[in-house]
C-alpha atoms as a PDB file:
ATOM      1  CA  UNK A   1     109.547  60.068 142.383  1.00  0.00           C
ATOM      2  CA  UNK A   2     108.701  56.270 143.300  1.00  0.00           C
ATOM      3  CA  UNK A   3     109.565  54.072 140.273  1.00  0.00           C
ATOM      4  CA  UNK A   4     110.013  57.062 137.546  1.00  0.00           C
ATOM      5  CA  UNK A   5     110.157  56.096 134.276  1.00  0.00           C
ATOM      6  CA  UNK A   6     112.380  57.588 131.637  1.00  0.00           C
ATOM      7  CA  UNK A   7     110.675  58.259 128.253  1.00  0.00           C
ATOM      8  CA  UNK A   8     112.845  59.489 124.910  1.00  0.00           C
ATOM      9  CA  UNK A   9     110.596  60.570 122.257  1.00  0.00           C
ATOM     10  CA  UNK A  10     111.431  60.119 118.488  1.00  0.00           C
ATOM     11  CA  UNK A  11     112.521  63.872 118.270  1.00  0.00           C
ATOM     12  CA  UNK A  12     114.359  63.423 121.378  1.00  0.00           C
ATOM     13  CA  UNK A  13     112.043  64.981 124.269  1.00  0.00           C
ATOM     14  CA  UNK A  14     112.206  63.190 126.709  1.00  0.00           C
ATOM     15  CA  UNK A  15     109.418  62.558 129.708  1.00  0.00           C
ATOM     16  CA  UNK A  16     108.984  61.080 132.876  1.00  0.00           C
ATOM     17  CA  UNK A  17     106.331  58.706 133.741  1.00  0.00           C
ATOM     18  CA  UNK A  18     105.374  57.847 137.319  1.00  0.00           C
ATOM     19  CA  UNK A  19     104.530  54.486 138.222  1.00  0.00           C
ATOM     20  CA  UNK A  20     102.664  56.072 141.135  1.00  0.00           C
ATOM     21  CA  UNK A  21      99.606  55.286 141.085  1.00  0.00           C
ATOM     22  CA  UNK A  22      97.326  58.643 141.495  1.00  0.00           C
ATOM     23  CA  UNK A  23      99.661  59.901 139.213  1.00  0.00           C
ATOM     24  CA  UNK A  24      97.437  59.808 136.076  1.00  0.00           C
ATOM     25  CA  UNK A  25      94.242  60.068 138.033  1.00  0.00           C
ATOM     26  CA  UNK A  26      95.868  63.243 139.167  1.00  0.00           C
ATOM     27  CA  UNK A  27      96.284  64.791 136.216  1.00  0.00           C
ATOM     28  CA  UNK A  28      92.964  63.654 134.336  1.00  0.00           C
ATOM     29  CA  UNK A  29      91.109  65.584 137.294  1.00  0.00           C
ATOM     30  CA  UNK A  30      93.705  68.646 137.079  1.00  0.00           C
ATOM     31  CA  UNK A  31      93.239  68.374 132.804  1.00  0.00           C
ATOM     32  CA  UNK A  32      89.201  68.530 133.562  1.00  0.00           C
ATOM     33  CA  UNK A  33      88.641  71.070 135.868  1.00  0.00           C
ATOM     34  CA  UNK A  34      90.847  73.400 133.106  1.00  0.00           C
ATOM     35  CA  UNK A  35      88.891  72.426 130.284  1.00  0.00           C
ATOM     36  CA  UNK A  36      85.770  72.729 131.803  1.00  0.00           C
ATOM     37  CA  UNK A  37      86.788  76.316 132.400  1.00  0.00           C
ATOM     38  CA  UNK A  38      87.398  76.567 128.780  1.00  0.00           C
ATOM     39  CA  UNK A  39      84.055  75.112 128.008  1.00  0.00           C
ATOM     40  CA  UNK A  40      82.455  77.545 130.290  1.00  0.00           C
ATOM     41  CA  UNK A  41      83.910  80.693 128.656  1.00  0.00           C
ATOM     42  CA  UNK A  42      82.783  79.007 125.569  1.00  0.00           C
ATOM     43  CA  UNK A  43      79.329  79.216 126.876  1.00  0.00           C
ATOM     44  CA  UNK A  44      79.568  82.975 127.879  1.00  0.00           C
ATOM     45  CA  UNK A  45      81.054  83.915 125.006  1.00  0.00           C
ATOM     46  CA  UNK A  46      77.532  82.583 122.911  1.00  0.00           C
ATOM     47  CA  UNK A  47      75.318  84.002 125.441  1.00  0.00           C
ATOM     48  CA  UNK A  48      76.460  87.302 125.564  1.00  0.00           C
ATOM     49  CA  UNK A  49      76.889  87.405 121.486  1.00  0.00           C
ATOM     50  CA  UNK A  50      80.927  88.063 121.460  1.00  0.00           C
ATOM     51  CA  UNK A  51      81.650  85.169 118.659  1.00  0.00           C
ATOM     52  CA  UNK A  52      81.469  81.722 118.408  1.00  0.00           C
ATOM     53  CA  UNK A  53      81.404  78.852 120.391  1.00  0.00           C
ATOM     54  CA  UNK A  54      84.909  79.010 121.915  1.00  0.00           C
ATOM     55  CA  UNK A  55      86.865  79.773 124.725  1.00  0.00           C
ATOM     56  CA  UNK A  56      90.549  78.781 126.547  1.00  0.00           C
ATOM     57  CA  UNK A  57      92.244  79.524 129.607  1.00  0.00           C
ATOM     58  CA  UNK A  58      96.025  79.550 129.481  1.00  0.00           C
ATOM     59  CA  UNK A  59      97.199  78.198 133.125  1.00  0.00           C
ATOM     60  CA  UNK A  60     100.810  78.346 134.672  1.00  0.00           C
ATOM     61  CA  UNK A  61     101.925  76.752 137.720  1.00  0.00           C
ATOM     62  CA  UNK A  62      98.123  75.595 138.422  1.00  0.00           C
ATOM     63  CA  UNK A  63      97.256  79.170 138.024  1.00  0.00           C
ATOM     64  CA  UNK A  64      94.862  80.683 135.560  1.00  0.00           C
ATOM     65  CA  UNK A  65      96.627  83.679 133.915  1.00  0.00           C
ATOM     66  CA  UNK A  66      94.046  84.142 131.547  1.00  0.00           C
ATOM     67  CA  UNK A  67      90.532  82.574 130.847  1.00  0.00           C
ATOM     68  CA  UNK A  68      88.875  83.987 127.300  1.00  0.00           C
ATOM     69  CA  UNK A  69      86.326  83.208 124.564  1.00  0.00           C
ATOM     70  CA  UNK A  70      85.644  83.644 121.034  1.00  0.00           C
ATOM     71  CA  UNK A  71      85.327  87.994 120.422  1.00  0.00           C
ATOM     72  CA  UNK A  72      85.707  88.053 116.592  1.00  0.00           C
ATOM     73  CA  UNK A  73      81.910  89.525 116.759  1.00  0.00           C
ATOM     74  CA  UNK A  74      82.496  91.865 119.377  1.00  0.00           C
ATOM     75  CA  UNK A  75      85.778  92.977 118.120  1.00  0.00           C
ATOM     76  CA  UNK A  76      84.945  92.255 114.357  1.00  0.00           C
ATOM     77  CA  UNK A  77      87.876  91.111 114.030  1.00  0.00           C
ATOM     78  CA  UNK A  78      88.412  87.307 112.234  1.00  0.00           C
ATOM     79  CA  UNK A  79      92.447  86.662 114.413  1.00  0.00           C
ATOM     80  CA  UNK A  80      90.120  87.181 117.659  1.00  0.00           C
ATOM     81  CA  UNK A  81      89.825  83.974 118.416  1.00  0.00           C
ATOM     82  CA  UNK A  82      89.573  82.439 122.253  1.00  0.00           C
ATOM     83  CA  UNK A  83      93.254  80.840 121.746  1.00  0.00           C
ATOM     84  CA  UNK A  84      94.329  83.724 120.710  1.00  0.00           C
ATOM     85  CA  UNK A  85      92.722  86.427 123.037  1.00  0.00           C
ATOM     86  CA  UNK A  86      94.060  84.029 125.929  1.00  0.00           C
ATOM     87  CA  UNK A  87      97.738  84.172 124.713  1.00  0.00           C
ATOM     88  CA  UNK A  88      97.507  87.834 124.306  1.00  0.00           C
ATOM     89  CA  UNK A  89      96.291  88.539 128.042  1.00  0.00           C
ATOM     90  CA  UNK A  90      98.342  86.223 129.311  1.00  0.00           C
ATOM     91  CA  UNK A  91     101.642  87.690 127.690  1.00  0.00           C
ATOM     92  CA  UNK A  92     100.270  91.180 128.992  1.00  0.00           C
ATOM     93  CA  UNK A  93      99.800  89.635 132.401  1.00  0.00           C
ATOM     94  CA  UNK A  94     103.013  88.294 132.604  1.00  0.00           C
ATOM     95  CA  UNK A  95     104.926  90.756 130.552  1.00  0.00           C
ATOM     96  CA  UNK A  96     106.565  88.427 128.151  1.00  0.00           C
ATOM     97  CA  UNK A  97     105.941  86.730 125.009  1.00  0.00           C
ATOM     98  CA  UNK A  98     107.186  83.624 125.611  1.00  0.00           C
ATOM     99  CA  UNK A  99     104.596  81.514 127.663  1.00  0.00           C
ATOM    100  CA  UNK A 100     107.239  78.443 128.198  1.00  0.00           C
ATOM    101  CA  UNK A 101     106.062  77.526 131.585  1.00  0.00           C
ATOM    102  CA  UNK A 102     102.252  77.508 130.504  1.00  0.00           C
ATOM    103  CA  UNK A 103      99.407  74.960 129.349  1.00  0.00           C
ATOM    104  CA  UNK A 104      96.427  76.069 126.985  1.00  0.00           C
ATOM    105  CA  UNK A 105      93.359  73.959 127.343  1.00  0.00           C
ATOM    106  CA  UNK A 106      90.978  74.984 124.714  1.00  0.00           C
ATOM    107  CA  UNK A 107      87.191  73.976 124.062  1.00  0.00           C
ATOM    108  CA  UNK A 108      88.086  72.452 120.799  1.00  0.00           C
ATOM    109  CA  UNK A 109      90.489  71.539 118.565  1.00  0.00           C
ATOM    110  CA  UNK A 110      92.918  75.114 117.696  1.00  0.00           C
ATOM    111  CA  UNK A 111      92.753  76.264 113.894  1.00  0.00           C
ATOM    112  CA  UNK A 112      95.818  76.559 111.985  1.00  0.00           C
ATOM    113  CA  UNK A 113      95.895  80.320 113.173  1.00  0.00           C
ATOM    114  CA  UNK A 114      95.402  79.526 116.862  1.00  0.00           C
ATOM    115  CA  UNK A 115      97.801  76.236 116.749  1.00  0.00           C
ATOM    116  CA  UNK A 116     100.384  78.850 115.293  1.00  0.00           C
ATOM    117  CA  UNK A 117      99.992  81.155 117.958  1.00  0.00           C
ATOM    118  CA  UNK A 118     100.280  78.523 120.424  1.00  0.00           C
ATOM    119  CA  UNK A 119     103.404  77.495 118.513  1.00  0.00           C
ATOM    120  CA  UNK A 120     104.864  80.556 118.327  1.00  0.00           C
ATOM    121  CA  UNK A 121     104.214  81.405 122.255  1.00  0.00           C
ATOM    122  CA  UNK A 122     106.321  78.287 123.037  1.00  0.00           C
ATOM    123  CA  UNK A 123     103.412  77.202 125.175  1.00  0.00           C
ATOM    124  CA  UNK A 124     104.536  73.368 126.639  1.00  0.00           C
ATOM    125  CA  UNK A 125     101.088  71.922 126.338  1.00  0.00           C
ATOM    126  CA  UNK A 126      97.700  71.956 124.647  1.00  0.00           C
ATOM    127  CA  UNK A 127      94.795  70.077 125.884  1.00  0.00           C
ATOM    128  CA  UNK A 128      91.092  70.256 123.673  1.00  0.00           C
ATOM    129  CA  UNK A 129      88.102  69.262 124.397  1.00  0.00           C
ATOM    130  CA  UNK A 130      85.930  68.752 120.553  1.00  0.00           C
ATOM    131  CA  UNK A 131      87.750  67.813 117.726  1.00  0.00           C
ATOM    132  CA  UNK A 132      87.237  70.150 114.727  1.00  0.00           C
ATOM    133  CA  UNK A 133      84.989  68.222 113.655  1.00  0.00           C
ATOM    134  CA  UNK A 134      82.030  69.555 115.835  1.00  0.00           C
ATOM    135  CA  UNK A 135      82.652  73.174 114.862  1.00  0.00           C
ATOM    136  CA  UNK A 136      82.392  71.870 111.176  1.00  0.00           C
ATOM    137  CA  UNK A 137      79.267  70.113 111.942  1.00  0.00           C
ATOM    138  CA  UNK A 138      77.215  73.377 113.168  1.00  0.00           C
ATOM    139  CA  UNK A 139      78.462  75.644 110.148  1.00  0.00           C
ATOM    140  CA  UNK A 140      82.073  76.780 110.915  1.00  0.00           C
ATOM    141  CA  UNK A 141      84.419  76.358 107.981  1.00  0.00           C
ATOM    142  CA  UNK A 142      85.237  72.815 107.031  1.00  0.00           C
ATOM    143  CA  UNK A 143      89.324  73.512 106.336  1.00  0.00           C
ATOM    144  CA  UNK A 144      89.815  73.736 109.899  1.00  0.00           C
ATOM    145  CA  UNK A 145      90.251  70.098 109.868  1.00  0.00           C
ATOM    146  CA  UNK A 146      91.541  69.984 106.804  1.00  0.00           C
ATOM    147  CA  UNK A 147      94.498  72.443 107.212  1.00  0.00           C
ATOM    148  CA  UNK A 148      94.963  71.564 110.602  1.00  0.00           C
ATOM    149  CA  UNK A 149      95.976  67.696 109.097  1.00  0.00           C
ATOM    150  CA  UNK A 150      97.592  69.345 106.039  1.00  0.00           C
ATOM    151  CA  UNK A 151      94.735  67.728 103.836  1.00  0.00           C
ATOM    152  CA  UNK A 152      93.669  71.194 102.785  1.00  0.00           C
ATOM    153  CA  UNK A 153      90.554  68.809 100.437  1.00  0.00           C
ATOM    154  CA  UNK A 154      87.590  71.587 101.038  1.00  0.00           C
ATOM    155  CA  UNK A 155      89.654  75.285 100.836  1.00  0.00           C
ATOM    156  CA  UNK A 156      86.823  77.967 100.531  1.00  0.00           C
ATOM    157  CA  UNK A 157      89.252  80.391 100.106  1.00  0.00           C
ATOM    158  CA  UNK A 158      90.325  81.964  96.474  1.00  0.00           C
ATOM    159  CA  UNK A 159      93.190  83.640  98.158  1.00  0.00           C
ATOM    160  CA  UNK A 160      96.047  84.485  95.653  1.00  0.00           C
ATOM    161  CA  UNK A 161      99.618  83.846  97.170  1.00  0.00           C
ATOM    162  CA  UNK A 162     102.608  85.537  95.611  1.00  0.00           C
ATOM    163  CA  UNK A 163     105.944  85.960  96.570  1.00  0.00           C
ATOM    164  CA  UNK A 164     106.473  89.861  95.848  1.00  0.00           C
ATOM    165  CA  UNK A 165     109.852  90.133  93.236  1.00  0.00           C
ATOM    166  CA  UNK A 166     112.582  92.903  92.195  1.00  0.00           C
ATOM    167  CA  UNK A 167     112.452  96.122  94.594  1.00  0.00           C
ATOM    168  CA  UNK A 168     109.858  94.886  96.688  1.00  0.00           C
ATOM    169  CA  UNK A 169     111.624  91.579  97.474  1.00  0.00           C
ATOM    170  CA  UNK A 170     115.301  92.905  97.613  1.00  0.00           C
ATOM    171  CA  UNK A 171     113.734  95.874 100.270  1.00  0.00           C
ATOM    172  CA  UNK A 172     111.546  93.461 102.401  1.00  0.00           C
ATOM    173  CA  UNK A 173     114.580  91.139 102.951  1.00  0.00           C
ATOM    174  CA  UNK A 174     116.737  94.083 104.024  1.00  0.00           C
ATOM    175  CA  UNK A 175     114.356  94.739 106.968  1.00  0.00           C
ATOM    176  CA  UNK A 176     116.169  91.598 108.389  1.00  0.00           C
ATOM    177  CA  UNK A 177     119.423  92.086 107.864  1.00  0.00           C
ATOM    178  CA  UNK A 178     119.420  95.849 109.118  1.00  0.00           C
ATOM    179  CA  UNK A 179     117.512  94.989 112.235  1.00  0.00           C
ATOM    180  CA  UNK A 180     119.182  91.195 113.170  1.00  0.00           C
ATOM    181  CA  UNK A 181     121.477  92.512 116.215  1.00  0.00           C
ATOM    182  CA  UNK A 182     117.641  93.672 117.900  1.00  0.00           C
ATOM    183  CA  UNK A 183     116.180  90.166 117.545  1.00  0.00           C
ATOM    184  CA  UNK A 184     118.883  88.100 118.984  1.00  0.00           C
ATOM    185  CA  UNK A 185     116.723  85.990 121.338  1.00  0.00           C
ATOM    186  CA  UNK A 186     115.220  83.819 118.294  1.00  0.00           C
END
């Protein structure tokens, strides 16, 4: 690589920047043509009544393992969103559940649940098209943003959280400790 460029992050990842000049070009045209799939299965999903205005395609090695939208209408089911439909096919497709090697480009800006999935896939790289904003402004719930950036101002929910004490605690723990030697790879 002509005239590479060493980056070091503040939590140490480092990068490599080209000083080549179609370099960014490059990937700006490789970065739309991805999310413009994502926009598309956002469109399908809407027309054909599946869920919301979503959709992502989780690509690896320029490849499209898997292109989804929004199904939490189809599959009435409220975890079915695109982001997470993609990462599911695409850990079927490629038979593991870490997707290290892949990108997600999604039509907007993930929820807390989808970011987490993302998170928890190890994907390398998300790319969005809307912010959350524009799902907020058509009717979809406003703590997107909000929890997304930790703000958490306009929670709809009345969700009770409680950490479960004496029997149910002590036996919920044990599941980890009896079962640590099987789940040695996290």
């Amino acid at each position: 690589m002509e005239d590479a460029k060493v980056v070091e992050a503040k939590d140490g990842a480092i990068s490599v920047a080209s000083a080549f000049a179609g370099y960014q070009e490059a990937v700006q045209d490789r970065d739309h043509i991805f999310i413009t799939k994502a926009v598309e299965e956002a469109y399908k999903g809407v027309e054909c009544g599946d869920g919301g205005p979503f959709g992502a395609v989780v690509v690896c090695k320029d490849e499209v393992v898997a292109s989804c939208h929004n199904m939490v209408l189809k599959h009435t089911d409220p975890t079915a969103h695109a982001e997470v439909t993609a990462i599911r096919e695409a850990c079927k497709k490629l038979n593991q559940i870490e997707l290290a090697e892949c990108e997600i480009y999604a039509s907007c800006e993930p929820c807390p649940m989808c970011f987490g999935a993302i998170h928890l896939s190890r994907i390398k790289r998300l790319v969005y098209g809307a912010k959350a904003e524009a799902a907020i402004a058509i009717g979809f719930d406003d703590f997107i943003a909000d929890a997304l950036r930790g703000t958490g101002v306009y929670q709809k929910s009345n969700l009770e959280i409680k950490k479960a004490d004496g029997n149910g605690a002590i036996i919920a723990e044990q599941v980890f400790e009896k079962t640590k030697e099987k789940f040695t790879m996290y």
